[in-house]
Protein backbone atom coordinates (compact mmCIF):
# COMPACT_ATOMS: atom_id res chain seq x y z
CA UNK A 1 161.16 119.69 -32.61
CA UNK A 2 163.18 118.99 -35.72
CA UNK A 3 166.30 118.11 -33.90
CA UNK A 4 164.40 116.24 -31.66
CA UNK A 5 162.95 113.65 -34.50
CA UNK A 6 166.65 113.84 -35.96
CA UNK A 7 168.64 112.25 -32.81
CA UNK A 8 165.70 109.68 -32.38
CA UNK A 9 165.97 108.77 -36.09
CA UNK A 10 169.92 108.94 -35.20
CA UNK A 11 169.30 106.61 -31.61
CA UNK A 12 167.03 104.28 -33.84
CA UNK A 13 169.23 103.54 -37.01
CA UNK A 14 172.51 103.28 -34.13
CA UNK A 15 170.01 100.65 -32.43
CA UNK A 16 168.92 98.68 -35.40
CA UNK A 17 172.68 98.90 -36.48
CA UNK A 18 173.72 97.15 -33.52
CA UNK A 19 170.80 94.51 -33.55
CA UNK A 20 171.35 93.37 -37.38
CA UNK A 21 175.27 93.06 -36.10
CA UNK A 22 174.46 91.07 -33.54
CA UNK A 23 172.16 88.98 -35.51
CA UNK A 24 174.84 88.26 -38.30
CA UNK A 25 177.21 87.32 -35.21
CA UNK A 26 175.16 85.03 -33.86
CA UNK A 27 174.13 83.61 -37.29
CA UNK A 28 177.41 83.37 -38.03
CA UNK A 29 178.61 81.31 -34.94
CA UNK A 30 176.20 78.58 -35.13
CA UNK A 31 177.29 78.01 -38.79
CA UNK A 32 180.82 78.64 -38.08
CA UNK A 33 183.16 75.09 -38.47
CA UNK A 34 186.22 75.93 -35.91
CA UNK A 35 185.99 77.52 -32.07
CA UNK A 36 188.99 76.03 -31.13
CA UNK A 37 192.19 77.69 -29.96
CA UNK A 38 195.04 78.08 -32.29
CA UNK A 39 196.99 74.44 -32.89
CA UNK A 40 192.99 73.02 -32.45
CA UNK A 41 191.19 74.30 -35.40
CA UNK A 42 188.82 71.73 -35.43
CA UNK A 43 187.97 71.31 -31.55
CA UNK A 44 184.08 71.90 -31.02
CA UNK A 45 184.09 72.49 -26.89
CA UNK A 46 186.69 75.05 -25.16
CA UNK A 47 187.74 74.53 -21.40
CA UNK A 48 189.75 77.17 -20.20
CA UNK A 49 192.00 76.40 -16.89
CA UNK A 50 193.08 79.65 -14.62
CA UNK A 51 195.25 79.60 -12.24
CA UNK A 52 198.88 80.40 -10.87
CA UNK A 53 201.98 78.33 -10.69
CA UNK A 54 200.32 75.29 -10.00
CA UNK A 55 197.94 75.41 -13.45
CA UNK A 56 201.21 77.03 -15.61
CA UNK A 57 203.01 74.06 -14.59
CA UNK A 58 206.56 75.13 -12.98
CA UNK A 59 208.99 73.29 -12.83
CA UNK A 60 207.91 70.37 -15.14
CA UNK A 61 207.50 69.87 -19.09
CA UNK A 62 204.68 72.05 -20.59
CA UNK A 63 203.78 68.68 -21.92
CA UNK A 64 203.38 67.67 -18.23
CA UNK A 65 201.31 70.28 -16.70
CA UNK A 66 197.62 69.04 -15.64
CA UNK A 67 196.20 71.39 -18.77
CA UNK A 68 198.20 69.13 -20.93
CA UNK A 69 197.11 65.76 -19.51
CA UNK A 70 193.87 67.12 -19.43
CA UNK A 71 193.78 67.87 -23.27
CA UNK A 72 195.36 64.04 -23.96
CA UNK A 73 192.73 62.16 -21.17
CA UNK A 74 190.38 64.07 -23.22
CA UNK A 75 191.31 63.30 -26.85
CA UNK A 76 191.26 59.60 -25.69
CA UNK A 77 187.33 59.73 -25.08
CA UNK A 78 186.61 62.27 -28.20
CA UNK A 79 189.26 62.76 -30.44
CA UNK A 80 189.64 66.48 -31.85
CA UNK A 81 186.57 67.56 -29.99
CA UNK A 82 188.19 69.50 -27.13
CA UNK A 83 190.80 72.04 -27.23
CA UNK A 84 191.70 72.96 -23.25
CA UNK A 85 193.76 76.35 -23.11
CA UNK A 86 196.33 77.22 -20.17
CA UNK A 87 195.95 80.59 -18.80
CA UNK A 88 197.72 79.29 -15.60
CA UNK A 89 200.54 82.12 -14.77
CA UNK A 90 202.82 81.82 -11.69
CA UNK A 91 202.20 84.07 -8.75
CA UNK A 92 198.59 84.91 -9.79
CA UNK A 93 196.03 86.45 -6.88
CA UNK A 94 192.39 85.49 -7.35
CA UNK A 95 192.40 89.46 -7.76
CA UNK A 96 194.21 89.18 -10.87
CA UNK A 97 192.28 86.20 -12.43
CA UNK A 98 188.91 88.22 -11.24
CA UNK A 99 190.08 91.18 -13.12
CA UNK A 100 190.99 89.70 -16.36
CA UNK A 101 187.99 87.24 -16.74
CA UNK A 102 186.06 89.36 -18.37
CA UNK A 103 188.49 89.79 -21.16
CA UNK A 104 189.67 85.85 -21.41
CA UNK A 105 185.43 85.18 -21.48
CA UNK A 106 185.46 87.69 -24.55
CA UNK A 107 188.10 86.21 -26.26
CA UNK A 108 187.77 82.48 -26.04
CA UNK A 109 184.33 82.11 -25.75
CA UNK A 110 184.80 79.01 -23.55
CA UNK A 111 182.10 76.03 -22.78
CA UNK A 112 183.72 75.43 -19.09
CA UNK A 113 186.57 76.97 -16.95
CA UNK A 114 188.56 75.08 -14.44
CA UNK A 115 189.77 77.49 -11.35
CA UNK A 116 192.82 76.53 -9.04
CA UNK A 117 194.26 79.45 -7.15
CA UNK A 118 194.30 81.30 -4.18
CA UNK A 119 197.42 80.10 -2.09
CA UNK A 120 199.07 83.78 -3.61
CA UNK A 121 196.58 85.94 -2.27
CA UNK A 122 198.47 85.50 1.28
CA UNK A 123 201.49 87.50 -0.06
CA UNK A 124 200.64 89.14 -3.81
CA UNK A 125 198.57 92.52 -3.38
CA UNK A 126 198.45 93.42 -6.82
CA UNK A 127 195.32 95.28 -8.08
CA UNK A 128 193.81 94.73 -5.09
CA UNK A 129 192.66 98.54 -5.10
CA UNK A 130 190.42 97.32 -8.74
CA UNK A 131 187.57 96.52 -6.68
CA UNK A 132 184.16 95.55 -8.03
CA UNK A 133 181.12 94.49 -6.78
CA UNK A 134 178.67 91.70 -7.43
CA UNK A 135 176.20 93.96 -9.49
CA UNK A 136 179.01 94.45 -12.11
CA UNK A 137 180.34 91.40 -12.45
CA UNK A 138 176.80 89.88 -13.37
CA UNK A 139 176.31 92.85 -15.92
CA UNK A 140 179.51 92.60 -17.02
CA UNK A 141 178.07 88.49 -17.27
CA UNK A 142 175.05 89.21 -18.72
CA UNK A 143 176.36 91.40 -21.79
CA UNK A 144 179.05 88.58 -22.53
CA UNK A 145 176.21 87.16 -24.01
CA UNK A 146 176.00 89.39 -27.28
CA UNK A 147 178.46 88.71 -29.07
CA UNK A 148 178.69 92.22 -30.52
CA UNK A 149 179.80 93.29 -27.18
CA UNK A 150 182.50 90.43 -27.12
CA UNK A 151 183.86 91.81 -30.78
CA UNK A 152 183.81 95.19 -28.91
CA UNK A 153 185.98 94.39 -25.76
CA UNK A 154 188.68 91.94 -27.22
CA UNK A 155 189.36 95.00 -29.88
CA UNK A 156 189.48 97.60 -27.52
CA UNK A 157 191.66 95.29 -25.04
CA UNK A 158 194.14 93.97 -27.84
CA UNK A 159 194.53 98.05 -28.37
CA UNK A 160 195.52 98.49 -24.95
CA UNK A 161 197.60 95.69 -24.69
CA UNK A 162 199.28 96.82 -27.82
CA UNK A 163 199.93 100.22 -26.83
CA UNK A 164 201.79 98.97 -23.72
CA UNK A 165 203.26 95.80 -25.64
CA UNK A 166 206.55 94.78 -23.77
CA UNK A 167 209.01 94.93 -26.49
CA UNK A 168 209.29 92.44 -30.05
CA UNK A 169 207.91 89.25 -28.53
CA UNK A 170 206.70 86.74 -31.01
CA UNK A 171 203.20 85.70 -30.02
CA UNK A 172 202.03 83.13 -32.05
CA UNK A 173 201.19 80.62 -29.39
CA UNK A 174 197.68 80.11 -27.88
CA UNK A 175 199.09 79.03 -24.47
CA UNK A 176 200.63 81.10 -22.11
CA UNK A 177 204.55 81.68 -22.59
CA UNK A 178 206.66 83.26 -19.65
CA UNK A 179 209.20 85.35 -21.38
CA UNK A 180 210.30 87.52 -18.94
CA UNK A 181 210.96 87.29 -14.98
CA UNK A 182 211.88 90.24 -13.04
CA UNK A 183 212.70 90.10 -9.28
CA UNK A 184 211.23 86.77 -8.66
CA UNK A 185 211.82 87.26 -4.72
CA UNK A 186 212.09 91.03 -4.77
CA UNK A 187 208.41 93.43 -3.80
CA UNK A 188 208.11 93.62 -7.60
CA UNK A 189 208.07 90.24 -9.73
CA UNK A 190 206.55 90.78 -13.51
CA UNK A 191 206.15 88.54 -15.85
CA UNK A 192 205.29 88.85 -19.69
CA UNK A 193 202.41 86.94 -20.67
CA UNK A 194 202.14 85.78 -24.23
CA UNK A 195 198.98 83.78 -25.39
CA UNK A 196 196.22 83.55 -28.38
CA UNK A 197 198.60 86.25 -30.30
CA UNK A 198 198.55 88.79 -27.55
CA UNK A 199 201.51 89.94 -24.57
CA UNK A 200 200.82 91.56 -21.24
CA UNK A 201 202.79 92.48 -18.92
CA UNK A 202 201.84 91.09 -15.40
CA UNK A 203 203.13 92.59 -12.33
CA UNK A 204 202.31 90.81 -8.86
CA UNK A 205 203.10 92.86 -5.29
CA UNK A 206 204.51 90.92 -2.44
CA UNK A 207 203.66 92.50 0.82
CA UNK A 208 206.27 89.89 2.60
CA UNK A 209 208.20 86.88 2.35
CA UNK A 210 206.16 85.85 5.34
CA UNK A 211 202.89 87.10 5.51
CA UNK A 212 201.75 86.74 9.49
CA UNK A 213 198.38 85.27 10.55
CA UNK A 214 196.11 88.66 9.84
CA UNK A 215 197.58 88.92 6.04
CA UNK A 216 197.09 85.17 5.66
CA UNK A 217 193.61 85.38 7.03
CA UNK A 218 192.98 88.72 4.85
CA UNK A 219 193.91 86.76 1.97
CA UNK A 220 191.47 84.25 2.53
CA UNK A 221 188.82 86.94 2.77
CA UNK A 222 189.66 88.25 -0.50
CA UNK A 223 190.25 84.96 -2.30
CA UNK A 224 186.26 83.97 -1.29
CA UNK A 225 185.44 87.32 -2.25
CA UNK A 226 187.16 87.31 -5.73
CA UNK A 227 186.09 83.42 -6.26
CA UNK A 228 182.83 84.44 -5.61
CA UNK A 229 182.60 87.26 -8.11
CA UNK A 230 184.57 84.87 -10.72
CA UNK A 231 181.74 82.46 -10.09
CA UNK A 232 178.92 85.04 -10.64
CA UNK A 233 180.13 86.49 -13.51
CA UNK A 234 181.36 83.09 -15.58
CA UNK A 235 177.45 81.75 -14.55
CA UNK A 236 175.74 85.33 -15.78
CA UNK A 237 177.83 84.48 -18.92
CA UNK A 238 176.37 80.94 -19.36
CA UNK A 239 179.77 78.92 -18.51
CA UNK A 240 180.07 76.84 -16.08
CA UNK A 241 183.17 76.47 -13.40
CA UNK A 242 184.69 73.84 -11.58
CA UNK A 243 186.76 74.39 -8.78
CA UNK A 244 190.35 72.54 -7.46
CA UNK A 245 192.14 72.72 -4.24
CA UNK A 246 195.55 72.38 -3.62
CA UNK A 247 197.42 68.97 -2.51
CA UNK A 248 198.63 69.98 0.87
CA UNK A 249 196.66 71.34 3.77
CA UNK A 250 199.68 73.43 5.31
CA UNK A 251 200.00 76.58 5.95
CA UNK A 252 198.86 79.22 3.40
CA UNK A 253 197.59 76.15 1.26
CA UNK A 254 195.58 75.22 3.86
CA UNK A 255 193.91 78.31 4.03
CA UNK A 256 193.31 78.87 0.13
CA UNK A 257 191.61 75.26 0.56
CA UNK A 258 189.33 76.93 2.95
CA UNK A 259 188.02 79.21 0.48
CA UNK A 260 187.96 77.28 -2.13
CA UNK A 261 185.86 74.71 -0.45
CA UNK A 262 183.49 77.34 1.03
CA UNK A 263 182.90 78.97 -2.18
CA UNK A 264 182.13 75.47 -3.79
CA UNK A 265 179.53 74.55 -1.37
CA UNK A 266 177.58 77.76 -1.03
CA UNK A 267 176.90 77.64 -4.80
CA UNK A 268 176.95 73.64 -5.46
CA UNK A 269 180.06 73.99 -7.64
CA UNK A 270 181.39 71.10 -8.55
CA UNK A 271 185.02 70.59 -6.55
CA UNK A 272 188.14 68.45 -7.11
CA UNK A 273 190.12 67.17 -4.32
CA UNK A 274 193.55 67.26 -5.72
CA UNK A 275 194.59 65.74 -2.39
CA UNK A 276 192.44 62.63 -2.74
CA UNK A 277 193.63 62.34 -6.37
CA UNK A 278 197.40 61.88 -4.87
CA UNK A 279 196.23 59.42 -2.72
CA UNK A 280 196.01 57.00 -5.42
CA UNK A 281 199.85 57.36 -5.48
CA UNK A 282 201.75 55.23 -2.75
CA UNK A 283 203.16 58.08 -0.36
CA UNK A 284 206.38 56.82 -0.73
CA UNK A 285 206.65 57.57 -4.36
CA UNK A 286 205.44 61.36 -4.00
CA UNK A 287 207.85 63.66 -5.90
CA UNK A 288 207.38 67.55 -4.42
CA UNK A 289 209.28 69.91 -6.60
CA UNK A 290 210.06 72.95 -5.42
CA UNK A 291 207.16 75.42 -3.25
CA UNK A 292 205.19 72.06 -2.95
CA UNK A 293 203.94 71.64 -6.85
CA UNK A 294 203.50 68.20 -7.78
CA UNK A 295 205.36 66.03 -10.44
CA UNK A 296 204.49 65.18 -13.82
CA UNK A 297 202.77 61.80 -12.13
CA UNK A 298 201.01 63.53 -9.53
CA UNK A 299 199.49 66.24 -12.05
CA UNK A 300 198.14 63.46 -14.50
CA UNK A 301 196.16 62.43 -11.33
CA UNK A 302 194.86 65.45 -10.56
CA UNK A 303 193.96 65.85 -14.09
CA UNK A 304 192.01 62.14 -14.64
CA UNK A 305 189.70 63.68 -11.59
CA UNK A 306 189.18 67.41 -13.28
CA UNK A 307 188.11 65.28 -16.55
CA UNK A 308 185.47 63.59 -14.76
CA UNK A 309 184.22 66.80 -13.49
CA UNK A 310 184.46 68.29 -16.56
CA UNK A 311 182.71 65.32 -18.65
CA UNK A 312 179.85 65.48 -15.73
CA UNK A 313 179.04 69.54 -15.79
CA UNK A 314 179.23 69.06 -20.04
CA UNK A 315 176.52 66.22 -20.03
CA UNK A 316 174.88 68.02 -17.63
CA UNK A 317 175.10 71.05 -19.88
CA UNK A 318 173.51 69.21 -22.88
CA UNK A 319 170.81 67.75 -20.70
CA UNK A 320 169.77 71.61 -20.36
């Protein structure tokens, strides 16, 4: 009986711990002055953008990348009230974005996040044996909420991260940095991943250097799947996403579109066209670089559509 009343006493001060933590943490973030990334202090609303190649921005200026246009369309309207964070990294399977969400929610405790990827998923198998269902990733949504349990995660993932830390690499920049490329056409290609004071190492698996019609198609499957889940989980959270497709309908990009648009409509996501935003370009003057990713031009048109997108669901959010 006495042991009894001592691990309730023990289960009640652990509980009232927690709750006058959480309290003070959520006290302490509606008087805080700064939320936004490092290099944006002062920036009030976070957008996060996820992606692969296309949201990194290969093969053109960092400057140039639609993140980066994004962050100056947006200064133009509201001056130092944004800060919009790159997380695009080339390669990356929906799989991969799915699995890390969680910790990226955690960390940058965004307002919005912008998702454009899926064209990978036809040849990158990485992680695809992580599986997880829709009942975790709306708990996992729902305690992103307490802000104790954000303090909680980002610690124990920075420990991870440091324990496996890929050699001295200075990480002082809140955008993602590719340090490292190994076998960029080989079955492994890793890259090192440096952002918001923090490396990982990020290894994708290609299955072929062309995938036939039932990988493509099993791709597809798994990029609806994983968008899905992304969707669930950033909504149990209380962020909202918005969705882009790629320019091109061929091929693998074609197919990617297909989810993308699917997963848009069956939960009234808002969606951007990036195809319709290059049609404001005469055809004549399109600039491919290599793999089919758009120019400097061509991205600051596809970013002037995600910032109306992102303007509408953030009125919309206020309106709430």
């Amino acid at each position: 009986m006495r042991l009894r009343k001592m691990v309730l006493r023990g289960v009640f001060a652990l509980a009232l711990a927690c709750s006058l933590t959480e309290l003070g943490l959520q006290i302490g973030a509606r008087f805080a002055g700064t939320r936004g990334a490092a290099g944006r202090p002062e920036a009030t609303v976070r957008i996060l953008c996820l992606g692969d190649s296309h949201t990194y921005g290969i093969q053109v200026e960092r400057d140039q990348a639609y993140p980066a246009q994004l962050q100056r369309l947006l200064d133009e309207d509201a001056p130092r009230v944004h800060a919009v964070v790159n997380l695009g990294v080339p390669g990356m399977s929906t799989t991969q974005l799915r699995n890390r969400l969680g910790d990226w929610l955690s960390r940058y405790d965004p307002d919005l996040i912008v998702v454009w990827a899926g064209v990978n998923n036809a040849w990158n198998r990485a992680e695809w044996d992580s599986d997880s269902g829709a009942w975790r990733a709306r708990l996992d949504g729902m305690l992103m909420r307490s802000r104790l349990y954000r303090l909680v995660r980002v610690a124990w993932r920075d420990w991870e991260l440091e324990r496996h830390r890929p050699g001295d690499v200075e990480t002082d920049e809140a955008e993602v940095r590719i340090d490292e490329v190994e076998n960029p056409f080989g079955p492994r290609e890793t890259h090192v991943m440096v952002h918001d004071g923090i490396t990982e190492r990020i290894e994708h698996r290609r299955e072929s250097r062309d995938p036939d019609a039932e990988m493509v198609a099993e791709g597809q499957a798994r990029a609806e799947r994983d968008l899905e889940l992304i969707v669930l989980e950033a909504r149990s959270s209380g962020v909202p996403v918005v969705l882009v497709t790629y320019p091109v309908e061929l091929r693998w990009f074609a197919v990617a579109n297909g989810a993308v648009r699917a997963v848009a409509q069956r939960r009234g996501l808002p969606l951007v066209e990036a195809g319709e935003a290059l049609a404001r370009i005469p055809r004549s003057e399109w600039q491919w670089k290599w793999g089919l990713h758009p120019d400097a031009r061509m991205y600051g048109e596809i970013a002037a559509d995600v910032q109306l997108r992102v303007q509408e669901v953030l009125e919309a959010e206020l309106k709430r």
